[in-house]
Protein backbone atom coordinates (compact mmCIF):
# COMPACT_ATOMS: atom_id res chain seq x y z
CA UNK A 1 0.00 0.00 0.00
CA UNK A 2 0.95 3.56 -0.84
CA UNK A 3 1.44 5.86 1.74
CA UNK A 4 -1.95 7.93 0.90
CA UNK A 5 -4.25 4.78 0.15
CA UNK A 6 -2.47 4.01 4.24
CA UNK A 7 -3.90 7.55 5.11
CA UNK A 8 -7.54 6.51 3.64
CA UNK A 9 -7.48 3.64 5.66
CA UNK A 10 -6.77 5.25 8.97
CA UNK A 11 -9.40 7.39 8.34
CA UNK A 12 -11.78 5.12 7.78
CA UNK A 13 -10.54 2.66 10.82
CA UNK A 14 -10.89 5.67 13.31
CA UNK A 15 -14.97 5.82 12.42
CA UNK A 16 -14.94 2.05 14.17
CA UNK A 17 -17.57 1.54 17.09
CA UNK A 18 -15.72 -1.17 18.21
CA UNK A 19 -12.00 -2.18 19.19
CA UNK A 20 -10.60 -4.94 16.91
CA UNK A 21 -9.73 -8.18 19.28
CA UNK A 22 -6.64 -8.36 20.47
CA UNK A 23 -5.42 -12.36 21.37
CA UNK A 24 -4.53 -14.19 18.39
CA UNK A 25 -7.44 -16.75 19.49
CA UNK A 26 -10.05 -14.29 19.31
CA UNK A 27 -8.95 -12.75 15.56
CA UNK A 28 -8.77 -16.10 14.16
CA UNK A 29 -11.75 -16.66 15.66
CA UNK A 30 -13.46 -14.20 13.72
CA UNK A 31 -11.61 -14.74 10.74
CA UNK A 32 -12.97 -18.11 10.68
CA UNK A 33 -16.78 -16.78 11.02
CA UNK A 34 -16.13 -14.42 8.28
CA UNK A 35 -14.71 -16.38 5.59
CA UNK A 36 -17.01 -19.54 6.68
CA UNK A 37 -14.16 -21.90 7.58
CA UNK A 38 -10.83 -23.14 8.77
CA UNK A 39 -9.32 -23.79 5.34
CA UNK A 40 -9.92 -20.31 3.95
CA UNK A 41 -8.66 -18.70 6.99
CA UNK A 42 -5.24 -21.32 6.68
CA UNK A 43 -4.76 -19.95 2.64
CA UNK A 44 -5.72 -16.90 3.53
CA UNK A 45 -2.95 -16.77 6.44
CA UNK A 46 -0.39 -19.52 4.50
CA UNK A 47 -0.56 -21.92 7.43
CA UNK A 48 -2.03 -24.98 8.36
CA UNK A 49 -5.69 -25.82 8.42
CA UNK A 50 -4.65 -27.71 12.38
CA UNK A 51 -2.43 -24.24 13.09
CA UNK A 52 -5.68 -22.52 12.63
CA UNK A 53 -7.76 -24.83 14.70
CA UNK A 54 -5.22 -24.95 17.25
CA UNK A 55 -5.51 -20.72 17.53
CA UNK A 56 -9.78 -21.35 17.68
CA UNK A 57 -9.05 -23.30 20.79
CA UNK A 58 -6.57 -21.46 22.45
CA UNK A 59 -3.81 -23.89 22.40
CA UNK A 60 -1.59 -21.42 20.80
CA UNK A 61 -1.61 -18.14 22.03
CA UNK A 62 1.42 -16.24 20.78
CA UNK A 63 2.03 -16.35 16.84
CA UNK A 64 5.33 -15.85 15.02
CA UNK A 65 5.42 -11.98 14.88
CA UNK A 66 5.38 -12.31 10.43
CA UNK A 67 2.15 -14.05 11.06
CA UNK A 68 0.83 -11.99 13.92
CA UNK A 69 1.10 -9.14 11.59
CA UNK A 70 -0.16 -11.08 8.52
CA UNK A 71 -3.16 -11.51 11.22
CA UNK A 72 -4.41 -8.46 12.63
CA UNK A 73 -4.04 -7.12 8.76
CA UNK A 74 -6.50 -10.03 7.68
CA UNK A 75 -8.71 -8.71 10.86
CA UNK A 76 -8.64 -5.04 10.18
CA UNK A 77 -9.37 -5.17 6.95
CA UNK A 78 -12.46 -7.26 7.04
CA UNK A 79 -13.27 -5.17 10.39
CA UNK A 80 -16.89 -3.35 10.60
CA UNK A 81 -17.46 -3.78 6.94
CA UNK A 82 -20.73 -1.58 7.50
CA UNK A 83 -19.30 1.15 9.76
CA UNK A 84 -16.29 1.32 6.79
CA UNK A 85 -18.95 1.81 4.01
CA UNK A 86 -20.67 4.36 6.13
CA UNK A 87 -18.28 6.36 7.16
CA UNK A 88 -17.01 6.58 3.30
CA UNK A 89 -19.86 7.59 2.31
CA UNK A 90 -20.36 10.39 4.50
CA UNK A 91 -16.96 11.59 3.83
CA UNK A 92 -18.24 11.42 0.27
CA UNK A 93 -21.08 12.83 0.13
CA UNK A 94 -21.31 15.32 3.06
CA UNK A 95 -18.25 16.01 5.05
CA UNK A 96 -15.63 15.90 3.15
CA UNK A 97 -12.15 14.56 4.61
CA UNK A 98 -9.21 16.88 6.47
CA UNK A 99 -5.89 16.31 5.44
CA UNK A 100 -3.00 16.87 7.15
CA UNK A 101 0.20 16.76 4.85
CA UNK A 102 3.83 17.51 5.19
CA UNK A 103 5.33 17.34 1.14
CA UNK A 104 6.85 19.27 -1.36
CA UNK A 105 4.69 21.77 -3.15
CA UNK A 106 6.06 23.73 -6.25
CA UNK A 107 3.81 25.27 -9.16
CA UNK A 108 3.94 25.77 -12.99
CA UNK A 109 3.84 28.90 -13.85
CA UNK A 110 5.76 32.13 -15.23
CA UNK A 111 9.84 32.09 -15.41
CA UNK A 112 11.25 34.14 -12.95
CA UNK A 113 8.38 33.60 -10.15
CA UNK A 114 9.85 32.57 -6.68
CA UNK A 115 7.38 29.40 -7.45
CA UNK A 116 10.21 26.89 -6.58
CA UNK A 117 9.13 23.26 -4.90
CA UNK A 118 9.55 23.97 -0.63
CA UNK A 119 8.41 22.07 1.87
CA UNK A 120 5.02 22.82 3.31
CA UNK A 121 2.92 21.92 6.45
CA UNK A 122 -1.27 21.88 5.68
CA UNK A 123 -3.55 20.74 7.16
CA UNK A 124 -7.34 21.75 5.84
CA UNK A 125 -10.64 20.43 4.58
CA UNK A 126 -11.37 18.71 1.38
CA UNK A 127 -14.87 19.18 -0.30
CA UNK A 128 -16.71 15.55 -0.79
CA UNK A 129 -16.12 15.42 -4.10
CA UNK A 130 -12.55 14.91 -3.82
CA UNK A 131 -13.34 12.70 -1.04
CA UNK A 132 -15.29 10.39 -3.48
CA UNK A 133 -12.80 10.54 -5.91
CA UNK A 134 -10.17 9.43 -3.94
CA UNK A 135 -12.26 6.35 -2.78
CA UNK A 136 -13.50 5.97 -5.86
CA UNK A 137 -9.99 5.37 -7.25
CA UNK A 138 -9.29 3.53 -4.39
CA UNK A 139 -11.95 1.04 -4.70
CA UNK A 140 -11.38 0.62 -8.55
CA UNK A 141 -7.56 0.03 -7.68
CA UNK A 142 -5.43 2.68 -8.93
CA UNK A 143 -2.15 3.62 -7.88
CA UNK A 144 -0.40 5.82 -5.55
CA UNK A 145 0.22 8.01 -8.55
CA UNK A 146 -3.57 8.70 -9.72
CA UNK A 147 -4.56 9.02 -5.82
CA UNK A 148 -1.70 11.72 -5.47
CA UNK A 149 -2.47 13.40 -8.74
CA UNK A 150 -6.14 13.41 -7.29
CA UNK A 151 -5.08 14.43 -3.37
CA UNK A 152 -2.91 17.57 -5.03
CA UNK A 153 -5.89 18.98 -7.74
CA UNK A 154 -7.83 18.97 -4.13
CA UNK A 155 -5.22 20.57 -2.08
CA UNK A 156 -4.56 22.82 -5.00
CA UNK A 157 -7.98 24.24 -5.36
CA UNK A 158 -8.83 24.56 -1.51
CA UNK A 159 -5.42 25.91 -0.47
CA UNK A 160 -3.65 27.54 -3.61
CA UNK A 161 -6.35 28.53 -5.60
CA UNK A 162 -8.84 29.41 -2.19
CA UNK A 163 -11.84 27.77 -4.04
CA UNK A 164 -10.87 28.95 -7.28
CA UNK A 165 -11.01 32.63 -6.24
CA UNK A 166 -6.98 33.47 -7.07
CA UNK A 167 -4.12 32.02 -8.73
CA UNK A 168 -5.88 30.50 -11.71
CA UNK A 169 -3.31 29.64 -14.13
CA UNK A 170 -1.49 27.60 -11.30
CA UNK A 171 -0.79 23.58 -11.32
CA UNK A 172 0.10 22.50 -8.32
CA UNK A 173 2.67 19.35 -8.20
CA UNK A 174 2.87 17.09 -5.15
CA UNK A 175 5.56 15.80 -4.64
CA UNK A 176 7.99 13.39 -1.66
CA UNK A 177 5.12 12.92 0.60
CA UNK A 178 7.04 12.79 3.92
CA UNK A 179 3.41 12.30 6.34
CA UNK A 180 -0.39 12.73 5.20
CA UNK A 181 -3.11 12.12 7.70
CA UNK A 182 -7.43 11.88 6.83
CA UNK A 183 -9.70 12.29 9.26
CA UNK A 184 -13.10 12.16 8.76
């Protein structure tokens, strides 16, 4: 994952009512509910069908820390499935998403402007619409690329271009992401 489609996610894991479980019983637990059996849960994982049985019933209670990780990934991303689609679509349709970004910023425009790349600090509100584009383009698989080119054209009108009320001839270019944070 690309370090913006990571930010999406966060955002969308802080709207959770619930805390994910925490023993490695419990999460393969529910792993084995939601994908309706040991086997799936085993090739899901790339263990054993008994390593995963032997998690349901507690006798194993501390995995390898590759496939502790490999597990609470499998958890949180099948986490809340309803809360997750809810809280995406109010991002996208009402409030919007604030981002919080640390990158490089530089513009095209005229030669001789003092429009040179610099590191910048935002943090502000993006409309829906570029909320639903970026999970739009998230959900239809596109890269980090198109979901940075998408995250500057929104930073770029709301920050640079105030709403499209100055700088019009502008293009903003986002570039070395060094931290970007949603929330919803």
């Amino acid at each position: 994952m690309g370090i913006i489609e990571d930010g999406l996610e966060r955002a969308v894991q802080q709207a959770f009512t619930r805390p994910i479980p925490k023993s490695a019983g419990a999460q393969m637990r529910y792993l084995v509910k939601q994908l309706k059996g040991t086997r799936a849960v085993a090739d899901a994982l790339g263990v054993s069908q008994r390593t995963v049985e032997r998690y349901v019933k507690d006798q194993i209670r501390r995995p390898r820390a590759d496939l502790a990780q490999r597990l609470e990934d499998a958890v949180r991303e099948r986490w809340q499935p309803r809360v997750r689609e809810r809280a995406r679509r109010q991002a996208a349709t009402s409030t919007g998403l604030v981002v919080d970004v640390r990158a490089r910023f530089g513009f095209t425009a005229a030669p001789g402007t003092t429009d040179d790349a610099r590191i910048r600090h935002l943090t502000l509100a993006l409309p829906p619409q570029y909320a639903a584009r970026l999970f739009d383009a998230q959900d239809v698989g596109a890269g980090e690329q198109q979901l940075r080119a998408i995250a500057a054209e929104g930073l770029g009108e709301m920050y640079f271009r105030d709403g499209g009320r100055r700088a019009h001839g502008l293009e903003v270019e986002f570039t070395d992401v060094e931290q970007i944070q949603f929330d919803l």
